[in-house]
PDB file of N, CA and C in Angstrom:
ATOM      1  N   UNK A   1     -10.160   2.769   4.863  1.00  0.00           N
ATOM      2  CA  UNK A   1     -10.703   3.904   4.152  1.00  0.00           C
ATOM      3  C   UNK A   1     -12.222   3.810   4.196  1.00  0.00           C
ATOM      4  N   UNK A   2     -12.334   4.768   4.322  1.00  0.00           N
ATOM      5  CA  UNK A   2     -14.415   4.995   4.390  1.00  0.00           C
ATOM      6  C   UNK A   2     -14.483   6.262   3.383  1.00  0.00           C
ATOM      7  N   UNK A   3     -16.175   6.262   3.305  1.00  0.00           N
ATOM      8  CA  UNK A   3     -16.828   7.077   1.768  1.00  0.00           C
ATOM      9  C   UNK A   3     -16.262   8.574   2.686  1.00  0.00           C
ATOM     10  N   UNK A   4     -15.877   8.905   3.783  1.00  0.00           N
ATOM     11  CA  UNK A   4     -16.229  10.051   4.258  1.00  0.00           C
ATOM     12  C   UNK A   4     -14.315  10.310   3.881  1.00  0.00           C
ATOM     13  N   UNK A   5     -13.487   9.847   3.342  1.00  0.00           N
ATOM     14  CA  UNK A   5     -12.059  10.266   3.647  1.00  0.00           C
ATOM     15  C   UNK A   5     -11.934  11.315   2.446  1.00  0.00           C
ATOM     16  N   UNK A   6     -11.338  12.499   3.246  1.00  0.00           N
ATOM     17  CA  UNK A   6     -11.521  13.664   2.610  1.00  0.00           C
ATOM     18  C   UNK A   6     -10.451  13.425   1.441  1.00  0.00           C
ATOM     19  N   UNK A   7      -9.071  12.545   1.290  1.00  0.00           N
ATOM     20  CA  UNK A   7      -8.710  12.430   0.276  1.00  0.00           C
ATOM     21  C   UNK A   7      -8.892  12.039  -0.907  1.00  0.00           C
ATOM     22  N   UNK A   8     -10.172  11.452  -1.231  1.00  0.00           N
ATOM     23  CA  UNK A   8     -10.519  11.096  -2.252  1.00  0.00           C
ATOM     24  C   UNK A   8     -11.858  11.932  -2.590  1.00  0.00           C
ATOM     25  N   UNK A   9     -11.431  12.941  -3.886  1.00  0.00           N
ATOM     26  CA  UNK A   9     -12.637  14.489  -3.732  1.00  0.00           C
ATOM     27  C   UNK A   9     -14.156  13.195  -4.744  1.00  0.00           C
ATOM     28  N   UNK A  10     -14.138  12.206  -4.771  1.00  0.00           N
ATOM     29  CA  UNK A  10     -15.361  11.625  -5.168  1.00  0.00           C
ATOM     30  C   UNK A  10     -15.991  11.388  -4.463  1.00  0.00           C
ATOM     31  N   UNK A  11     -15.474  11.379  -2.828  1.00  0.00           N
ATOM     32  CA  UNK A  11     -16.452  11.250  -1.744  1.00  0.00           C
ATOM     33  C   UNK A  11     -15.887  11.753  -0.696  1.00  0.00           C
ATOM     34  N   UNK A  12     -15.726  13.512  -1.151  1.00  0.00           N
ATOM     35  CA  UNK A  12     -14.812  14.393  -0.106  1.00  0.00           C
ATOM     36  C   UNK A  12     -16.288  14.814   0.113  1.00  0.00           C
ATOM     37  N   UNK A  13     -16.146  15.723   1.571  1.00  0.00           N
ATOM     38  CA  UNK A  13     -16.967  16.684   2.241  1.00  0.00           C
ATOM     39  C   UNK A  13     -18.219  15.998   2.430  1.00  0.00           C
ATOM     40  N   UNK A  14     -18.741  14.727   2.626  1.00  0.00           N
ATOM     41  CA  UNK A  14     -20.314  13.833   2.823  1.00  0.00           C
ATOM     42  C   UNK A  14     -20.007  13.957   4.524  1.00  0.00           C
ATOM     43  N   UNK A  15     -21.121  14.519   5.359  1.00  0.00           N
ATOM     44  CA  UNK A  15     -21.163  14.021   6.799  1.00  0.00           C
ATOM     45  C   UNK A  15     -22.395  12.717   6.542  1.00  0.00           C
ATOM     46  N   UNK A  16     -21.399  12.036   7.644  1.00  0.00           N
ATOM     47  CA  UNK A  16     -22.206  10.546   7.800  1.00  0.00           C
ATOM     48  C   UNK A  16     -23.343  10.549   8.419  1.00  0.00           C
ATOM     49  N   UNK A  17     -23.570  11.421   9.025  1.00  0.00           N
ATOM     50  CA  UNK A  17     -24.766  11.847  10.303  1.00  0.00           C
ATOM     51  C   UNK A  17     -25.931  12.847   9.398  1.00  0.00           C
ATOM     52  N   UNK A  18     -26.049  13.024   8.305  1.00  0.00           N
ATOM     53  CA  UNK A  18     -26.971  13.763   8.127  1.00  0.00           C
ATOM     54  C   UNK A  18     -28.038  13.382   7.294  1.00  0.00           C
ATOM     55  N   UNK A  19     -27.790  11.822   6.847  1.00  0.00           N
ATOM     56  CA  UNK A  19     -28.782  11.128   5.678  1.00  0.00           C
ATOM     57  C   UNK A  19     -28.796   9.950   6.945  1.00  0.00           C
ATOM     58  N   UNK A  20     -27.109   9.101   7.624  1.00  0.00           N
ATOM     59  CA  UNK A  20     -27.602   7.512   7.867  1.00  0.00           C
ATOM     60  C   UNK A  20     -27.648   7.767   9.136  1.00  0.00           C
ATOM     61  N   UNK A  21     -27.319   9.012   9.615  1.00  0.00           N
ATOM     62  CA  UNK A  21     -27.430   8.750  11.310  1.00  0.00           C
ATOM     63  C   UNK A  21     -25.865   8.044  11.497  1.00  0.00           C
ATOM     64  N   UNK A  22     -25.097   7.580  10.714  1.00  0.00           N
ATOM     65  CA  UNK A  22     -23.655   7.166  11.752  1.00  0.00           C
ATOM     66  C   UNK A  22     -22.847   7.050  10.343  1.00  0.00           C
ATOM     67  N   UNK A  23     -21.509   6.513  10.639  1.00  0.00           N
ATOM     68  CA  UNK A  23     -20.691   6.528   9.764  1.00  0.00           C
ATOM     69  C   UNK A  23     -20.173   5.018   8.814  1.00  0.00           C
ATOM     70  N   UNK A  24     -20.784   4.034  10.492  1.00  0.00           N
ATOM     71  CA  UNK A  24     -20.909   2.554  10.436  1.00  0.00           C
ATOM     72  C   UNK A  24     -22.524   2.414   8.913  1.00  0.00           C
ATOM     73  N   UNK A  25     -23.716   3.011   9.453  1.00  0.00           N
ATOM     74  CA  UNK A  25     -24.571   3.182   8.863  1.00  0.00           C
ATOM     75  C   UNK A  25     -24.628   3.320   7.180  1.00  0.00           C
ATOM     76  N   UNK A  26     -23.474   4.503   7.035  1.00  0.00           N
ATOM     77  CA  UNK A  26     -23.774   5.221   5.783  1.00  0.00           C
ATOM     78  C   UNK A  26     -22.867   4.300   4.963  1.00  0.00           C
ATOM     79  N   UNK A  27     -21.990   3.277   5.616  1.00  0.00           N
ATOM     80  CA  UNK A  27     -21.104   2.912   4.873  1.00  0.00           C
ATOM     81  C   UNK A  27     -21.537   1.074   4.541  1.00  0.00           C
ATOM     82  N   UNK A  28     -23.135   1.141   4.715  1.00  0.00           N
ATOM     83  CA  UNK A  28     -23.789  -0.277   4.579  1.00  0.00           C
ATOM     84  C   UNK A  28     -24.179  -0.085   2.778  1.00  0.00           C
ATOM     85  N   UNK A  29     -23.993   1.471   3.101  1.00  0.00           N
ATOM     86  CA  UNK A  29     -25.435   1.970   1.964  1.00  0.00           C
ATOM     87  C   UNK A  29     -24.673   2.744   0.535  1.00  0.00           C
ATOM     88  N   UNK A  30     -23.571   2.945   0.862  1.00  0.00           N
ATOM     89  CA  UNK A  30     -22.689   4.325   0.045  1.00  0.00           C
ATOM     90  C   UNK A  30     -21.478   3.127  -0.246  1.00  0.00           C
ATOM     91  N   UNK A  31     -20.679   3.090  -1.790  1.00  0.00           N
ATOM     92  CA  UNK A  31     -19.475   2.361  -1.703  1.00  0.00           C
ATOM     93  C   UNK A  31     -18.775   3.260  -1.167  1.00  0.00           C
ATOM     94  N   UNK A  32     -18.035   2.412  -0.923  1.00  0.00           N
ATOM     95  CA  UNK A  32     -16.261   3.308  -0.506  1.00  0.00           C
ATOM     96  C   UNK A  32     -15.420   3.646  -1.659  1.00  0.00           C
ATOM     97  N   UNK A  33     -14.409   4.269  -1.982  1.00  0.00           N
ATOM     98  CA  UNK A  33     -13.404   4.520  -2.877  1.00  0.00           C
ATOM     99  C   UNK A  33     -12.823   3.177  -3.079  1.00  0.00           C
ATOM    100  N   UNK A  34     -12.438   2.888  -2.316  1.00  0.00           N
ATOM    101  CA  UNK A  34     -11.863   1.027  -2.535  1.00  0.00           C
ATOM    102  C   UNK A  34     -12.991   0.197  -3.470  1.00  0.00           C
ATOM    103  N   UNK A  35     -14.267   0.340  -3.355  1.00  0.00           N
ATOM    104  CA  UNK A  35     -15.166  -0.728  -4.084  1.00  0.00           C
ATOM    105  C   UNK A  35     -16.264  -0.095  -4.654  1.00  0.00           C
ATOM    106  N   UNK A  36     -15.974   1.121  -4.706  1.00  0.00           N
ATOM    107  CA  UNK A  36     -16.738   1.945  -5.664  1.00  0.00           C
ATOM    108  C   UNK A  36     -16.871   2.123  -7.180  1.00  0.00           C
ATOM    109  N   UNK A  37     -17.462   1.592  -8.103  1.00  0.00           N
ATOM    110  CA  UNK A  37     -17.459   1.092  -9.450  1.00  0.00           C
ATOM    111  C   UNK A  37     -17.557   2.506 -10.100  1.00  0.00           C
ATOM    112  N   UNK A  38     -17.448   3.728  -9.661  1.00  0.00           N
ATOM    113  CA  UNK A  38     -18.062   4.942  -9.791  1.00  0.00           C
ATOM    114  C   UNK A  38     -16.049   6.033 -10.122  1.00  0.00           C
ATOM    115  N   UNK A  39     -15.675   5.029  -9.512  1.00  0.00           N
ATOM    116  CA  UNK A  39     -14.075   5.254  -9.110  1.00  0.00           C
ATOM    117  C   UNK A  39     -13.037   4.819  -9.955  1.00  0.00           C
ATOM    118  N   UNK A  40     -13.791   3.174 -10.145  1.00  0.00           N
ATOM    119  CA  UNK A  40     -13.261   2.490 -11.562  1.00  0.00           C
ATOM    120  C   UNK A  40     -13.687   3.382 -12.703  1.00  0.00           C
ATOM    121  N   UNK A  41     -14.568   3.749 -12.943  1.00  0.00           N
ATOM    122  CA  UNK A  41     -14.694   4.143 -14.258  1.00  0.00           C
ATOM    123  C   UNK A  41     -16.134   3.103 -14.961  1.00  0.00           C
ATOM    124  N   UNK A  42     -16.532   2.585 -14.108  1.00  0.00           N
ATOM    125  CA  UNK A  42     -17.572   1.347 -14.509  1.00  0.00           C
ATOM    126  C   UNK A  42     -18.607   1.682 -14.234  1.00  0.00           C
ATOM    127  N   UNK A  43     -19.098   2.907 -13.411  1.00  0.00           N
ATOM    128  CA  UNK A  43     -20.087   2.697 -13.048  1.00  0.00           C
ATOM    129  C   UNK A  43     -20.958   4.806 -13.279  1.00  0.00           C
ATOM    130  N   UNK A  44     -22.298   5.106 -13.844  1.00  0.00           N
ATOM    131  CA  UNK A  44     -22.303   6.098 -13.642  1.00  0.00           C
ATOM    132  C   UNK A  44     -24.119   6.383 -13.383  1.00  0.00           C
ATOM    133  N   UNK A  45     -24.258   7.677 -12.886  1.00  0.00           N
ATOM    134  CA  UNK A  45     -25.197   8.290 -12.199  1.00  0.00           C
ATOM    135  C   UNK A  45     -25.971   9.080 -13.121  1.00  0.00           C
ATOM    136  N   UNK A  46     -27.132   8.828 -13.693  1.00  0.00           N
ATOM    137  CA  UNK A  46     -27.629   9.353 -14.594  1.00  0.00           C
ATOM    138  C   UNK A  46     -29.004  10.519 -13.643  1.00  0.00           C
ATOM    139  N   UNK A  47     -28.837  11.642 -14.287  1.00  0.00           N
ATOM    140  CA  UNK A  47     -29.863  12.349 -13.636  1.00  0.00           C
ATOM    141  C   UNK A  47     -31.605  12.389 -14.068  1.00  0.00           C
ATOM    142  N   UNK A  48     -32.729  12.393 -13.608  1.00  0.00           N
ATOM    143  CA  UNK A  48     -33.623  12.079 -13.792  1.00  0.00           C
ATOM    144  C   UNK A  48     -33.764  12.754 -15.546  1.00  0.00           C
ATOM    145  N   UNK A  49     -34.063  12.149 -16.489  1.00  0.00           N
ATOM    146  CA  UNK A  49     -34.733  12.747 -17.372  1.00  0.00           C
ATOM    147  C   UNK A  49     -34.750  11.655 -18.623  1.00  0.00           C
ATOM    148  N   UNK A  50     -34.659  12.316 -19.972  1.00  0.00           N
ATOM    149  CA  UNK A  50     -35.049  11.352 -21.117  1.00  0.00           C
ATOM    150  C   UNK A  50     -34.102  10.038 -21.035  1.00  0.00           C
ATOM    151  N   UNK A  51     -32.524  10.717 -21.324  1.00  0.00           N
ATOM    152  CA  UNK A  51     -31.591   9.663 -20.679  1.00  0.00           C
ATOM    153  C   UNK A  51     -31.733   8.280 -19.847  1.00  0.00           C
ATOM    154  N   UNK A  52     -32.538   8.426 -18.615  1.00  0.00           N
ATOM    155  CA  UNK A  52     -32.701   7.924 -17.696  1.00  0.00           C
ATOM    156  C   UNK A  52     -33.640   6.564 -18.443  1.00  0.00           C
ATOM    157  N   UNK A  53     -34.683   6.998 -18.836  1.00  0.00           N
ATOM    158  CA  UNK A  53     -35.846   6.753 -19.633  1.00  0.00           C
ATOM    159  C   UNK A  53     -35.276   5.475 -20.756  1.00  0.00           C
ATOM    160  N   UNK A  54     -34.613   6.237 -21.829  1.00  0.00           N
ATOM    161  CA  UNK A  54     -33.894   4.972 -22.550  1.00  0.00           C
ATOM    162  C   UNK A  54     -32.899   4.231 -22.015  1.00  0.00           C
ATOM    163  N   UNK A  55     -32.117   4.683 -21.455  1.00  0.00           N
ATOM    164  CA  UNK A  55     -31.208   3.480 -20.512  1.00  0.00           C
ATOM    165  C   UNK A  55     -31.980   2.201 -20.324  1.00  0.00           C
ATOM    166  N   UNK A  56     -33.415   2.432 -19.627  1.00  0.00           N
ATOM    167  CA  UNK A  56     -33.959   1.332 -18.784  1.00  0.00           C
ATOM    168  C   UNK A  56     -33.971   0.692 -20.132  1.00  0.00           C
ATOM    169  N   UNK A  57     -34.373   0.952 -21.334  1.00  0.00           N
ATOM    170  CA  UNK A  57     -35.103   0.214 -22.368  1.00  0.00           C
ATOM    171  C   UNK A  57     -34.150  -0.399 -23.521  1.00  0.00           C
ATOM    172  N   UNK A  58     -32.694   0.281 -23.520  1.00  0.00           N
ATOM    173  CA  UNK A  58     -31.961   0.443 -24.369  1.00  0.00           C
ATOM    174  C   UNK A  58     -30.665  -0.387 -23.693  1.00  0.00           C
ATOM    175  N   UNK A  59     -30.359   0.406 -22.545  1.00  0.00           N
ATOM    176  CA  UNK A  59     -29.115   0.336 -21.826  1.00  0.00           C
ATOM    177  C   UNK A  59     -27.951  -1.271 -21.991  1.00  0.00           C
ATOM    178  N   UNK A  60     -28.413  -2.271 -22.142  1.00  0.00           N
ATOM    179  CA  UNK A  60     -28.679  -3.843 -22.293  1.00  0.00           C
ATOM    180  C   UNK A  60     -27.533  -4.264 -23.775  1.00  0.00           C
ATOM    181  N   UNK A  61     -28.465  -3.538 -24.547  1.00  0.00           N
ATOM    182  CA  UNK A  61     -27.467  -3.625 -25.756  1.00  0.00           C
ATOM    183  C   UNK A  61     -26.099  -2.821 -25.786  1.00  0.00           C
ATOM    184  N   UNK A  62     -25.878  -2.232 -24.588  1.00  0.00           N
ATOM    185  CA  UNK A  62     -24.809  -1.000 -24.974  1.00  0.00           C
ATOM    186  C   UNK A  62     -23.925  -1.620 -23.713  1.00  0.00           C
ATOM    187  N   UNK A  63     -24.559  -2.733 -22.918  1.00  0.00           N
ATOM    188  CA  UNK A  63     -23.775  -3.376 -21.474  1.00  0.00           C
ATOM    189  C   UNK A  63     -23.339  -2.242 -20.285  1.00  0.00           C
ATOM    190  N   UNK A  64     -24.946  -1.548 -20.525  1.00  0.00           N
ATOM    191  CA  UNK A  64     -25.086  -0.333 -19.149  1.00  0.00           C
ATOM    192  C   UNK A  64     -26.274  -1.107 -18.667  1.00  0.00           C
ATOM    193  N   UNK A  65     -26.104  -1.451 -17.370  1.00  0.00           N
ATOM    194  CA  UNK A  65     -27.223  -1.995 -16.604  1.00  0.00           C
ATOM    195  C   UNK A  65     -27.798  -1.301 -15.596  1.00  0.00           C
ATOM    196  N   UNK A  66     -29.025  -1.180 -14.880  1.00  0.00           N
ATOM    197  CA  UNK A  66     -29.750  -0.893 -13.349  1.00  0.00           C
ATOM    198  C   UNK A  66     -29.166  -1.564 -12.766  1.00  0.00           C
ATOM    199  N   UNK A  67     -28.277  -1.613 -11.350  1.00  0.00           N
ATOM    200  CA  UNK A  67     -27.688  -2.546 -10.823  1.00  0.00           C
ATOM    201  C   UNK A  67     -29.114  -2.758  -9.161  1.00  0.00           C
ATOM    202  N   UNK A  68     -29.391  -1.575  -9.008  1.00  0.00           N
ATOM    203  CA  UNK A  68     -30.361  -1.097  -8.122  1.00  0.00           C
ATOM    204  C   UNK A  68     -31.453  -0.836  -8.239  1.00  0.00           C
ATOM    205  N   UNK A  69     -32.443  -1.488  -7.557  1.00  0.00           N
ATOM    206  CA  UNK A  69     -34.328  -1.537  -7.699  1.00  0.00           C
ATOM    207  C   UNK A  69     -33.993  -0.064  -6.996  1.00  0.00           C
ATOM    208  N   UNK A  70     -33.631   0.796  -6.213  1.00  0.00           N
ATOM    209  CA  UNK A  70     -34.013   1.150  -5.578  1.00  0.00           C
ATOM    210  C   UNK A  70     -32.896   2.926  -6.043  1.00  0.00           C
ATOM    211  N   UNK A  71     -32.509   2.747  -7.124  1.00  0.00           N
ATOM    212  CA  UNK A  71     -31.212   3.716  -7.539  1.00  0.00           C
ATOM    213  C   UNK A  71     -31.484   3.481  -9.625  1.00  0.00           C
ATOM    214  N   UNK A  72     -32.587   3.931  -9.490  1.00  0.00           N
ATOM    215  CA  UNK A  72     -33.022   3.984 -10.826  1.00  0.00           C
ATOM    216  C   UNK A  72     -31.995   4.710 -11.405  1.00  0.00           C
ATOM    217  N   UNK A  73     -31.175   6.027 -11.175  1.00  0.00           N
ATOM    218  CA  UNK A  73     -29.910   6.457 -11.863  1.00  0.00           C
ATOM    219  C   UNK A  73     -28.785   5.630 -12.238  1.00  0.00           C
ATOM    220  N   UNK A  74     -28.487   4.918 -11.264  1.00  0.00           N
ATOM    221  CA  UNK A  74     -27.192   4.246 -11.067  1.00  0.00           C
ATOM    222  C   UNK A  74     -26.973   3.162 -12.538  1.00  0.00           C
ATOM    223  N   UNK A  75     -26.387   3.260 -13.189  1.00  0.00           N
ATOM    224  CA  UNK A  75     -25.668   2.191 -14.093  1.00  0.00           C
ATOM    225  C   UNK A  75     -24.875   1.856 -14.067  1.00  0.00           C
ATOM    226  N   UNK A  76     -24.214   0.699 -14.143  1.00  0.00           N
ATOM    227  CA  UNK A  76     -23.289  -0.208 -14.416  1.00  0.00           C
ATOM    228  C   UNK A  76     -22.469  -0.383 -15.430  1.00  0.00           C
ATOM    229  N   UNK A  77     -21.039  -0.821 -16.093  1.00  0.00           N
ATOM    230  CA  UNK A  77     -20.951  -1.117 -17.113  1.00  0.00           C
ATOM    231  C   UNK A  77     -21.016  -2.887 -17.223  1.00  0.00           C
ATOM    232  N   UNK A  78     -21.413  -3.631 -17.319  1.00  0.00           N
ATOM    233  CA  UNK A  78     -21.745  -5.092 -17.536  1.00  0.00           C
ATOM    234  C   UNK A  78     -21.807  -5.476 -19.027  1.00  0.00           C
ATOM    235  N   UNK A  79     -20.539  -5.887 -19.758  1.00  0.00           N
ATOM    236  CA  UNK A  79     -20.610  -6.099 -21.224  1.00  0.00           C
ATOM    237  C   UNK A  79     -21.229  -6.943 -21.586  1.00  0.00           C
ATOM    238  N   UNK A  80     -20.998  -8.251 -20.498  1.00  0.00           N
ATOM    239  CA  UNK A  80     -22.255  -9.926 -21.153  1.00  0.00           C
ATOM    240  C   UNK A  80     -23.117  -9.381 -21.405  1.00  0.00           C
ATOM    241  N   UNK A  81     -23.921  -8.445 -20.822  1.00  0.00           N
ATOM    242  CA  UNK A  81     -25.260  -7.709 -20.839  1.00  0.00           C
ATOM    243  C   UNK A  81     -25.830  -7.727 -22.275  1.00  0.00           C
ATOM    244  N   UNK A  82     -24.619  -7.820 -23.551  1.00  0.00           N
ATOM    245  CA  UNK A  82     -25.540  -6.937 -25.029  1.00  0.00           C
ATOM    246  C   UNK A  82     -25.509  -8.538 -25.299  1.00  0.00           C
ATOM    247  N   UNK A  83     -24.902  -9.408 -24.906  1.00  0.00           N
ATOM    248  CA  UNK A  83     -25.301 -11.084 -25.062  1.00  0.00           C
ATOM    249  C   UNK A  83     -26.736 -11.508 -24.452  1.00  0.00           C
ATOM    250  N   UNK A  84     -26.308 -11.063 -23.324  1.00  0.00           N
ATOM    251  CA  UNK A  84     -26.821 -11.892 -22.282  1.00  0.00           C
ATOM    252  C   UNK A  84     -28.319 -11.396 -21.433  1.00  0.00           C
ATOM    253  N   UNK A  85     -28.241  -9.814 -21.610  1.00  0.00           N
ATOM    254  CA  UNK A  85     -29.251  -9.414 -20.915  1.00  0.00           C
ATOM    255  C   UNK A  85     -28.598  -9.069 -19.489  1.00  0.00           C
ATOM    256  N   UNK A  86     -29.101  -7.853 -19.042  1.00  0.00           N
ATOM    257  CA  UNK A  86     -28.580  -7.624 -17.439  1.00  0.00           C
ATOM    258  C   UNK A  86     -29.039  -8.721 -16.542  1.00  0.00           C
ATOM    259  N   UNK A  87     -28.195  -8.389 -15.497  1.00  0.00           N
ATOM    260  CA  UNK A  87     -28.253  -9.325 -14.415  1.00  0.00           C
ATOM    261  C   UNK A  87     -29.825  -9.027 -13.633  1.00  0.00           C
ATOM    262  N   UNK A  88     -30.145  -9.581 -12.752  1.00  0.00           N
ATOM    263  CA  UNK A  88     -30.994  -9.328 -11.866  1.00  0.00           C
ATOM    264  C   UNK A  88     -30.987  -8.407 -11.207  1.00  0.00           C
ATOM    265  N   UNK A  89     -31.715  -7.409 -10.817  1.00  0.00           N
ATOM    266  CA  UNK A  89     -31.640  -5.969  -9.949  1.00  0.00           C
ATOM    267  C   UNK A  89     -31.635  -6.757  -8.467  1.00  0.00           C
ATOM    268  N   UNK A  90     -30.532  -6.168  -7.872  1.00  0.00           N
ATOM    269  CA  UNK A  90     -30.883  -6.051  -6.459  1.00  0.00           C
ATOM    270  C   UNK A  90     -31.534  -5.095  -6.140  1.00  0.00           C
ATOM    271  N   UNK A  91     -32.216  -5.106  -4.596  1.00  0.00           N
ATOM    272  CA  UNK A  91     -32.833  -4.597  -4.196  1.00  0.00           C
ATOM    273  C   UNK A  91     -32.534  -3.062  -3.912  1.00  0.00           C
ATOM    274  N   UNK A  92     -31.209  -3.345  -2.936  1.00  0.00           N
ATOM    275  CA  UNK A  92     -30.492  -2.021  -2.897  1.00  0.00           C
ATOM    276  C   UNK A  92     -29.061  -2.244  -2.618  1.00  0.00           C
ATOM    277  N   UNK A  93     -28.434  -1.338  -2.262  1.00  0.00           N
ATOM    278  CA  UNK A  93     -26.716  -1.585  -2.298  1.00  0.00           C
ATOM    279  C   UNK A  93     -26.573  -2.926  -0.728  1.00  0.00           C
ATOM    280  N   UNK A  94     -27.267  -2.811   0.074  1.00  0.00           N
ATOM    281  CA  UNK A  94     -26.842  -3.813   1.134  1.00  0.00           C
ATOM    282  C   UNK A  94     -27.189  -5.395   0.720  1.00  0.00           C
ATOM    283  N   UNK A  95     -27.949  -5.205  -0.245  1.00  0.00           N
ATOM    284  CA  UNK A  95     -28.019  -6.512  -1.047  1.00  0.00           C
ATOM    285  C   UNK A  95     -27.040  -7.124  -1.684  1.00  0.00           C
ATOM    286  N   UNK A  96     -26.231  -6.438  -2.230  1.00  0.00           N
ATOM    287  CA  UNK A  96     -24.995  -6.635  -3.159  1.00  0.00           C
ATOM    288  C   UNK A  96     -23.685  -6.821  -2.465  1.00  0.00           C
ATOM    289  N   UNK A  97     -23.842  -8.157  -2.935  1.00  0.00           N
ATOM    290  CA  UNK A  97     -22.322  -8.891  -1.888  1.00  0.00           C
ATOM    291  C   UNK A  97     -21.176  -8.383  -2.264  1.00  0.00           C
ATOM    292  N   UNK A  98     -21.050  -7.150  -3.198  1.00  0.00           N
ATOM    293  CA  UNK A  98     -19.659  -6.222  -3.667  1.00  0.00           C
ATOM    294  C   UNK A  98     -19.636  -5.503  -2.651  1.00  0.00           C
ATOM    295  N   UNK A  99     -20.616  -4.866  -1.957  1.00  0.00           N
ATOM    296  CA  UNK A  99     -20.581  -3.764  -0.935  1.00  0.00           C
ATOM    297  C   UNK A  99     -20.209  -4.620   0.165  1.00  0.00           C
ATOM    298  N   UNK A 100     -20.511  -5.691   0.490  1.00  0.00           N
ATOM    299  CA  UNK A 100     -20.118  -6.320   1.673  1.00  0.00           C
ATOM    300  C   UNK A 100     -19.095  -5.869   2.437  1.00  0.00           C
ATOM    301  N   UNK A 101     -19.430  -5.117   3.720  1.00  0.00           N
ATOM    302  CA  UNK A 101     -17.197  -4.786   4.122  1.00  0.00           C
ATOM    303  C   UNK A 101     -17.538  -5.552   5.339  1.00  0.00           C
TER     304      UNK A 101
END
């Protein structure tokens, strides 16, 4: 299964060729339905605004993390987090040995 399989409408209708140039490409950078935390229910996409803003500052105590330097929207659910403090930001998704396929 790849991000482009039209059966799953969370990552129906994406051409691979129009952001990574290939399908091998887009799928270094994009999870798949199989390892997509977005799919679980763990993971969500916040759109630029106030939201966005307290997350970074707040998010920690509530075990919503930045998982991505580079995907300031993207949160995580990570519960150690209201213990522990989030994890370390990776850089970007090819950093993150979850995406690994």
């Amino acid at each position: 299964m790849t991000v482009f399989d039209d059966a799953i409408p969370a990552v129906a209708k994406l051409d691979p060729d129009a952001e990574y140039g290939s399908e091998d490409e887009a799928d270094r950078w994009v999870a798949t339905a199989t390892t997509s935390l977005h799919v679980a229910g763990d993971a969500v996409d916040i759109g630029r605004s106030d939201a966005t803003e307290w997350l970074s500052r707040h998010g920690a105590e509530h075990g919503l993390c930045q998982i991505y330097r580079n995907e300031p929207w993207h949160y995580e659910l990570r519960t150690e987090a209201i213990e522990h403090g989030c994890p370390r930001m990776y850089a970007d998704p090819t950093q993150d040995p979850r995406m690994q396929q």
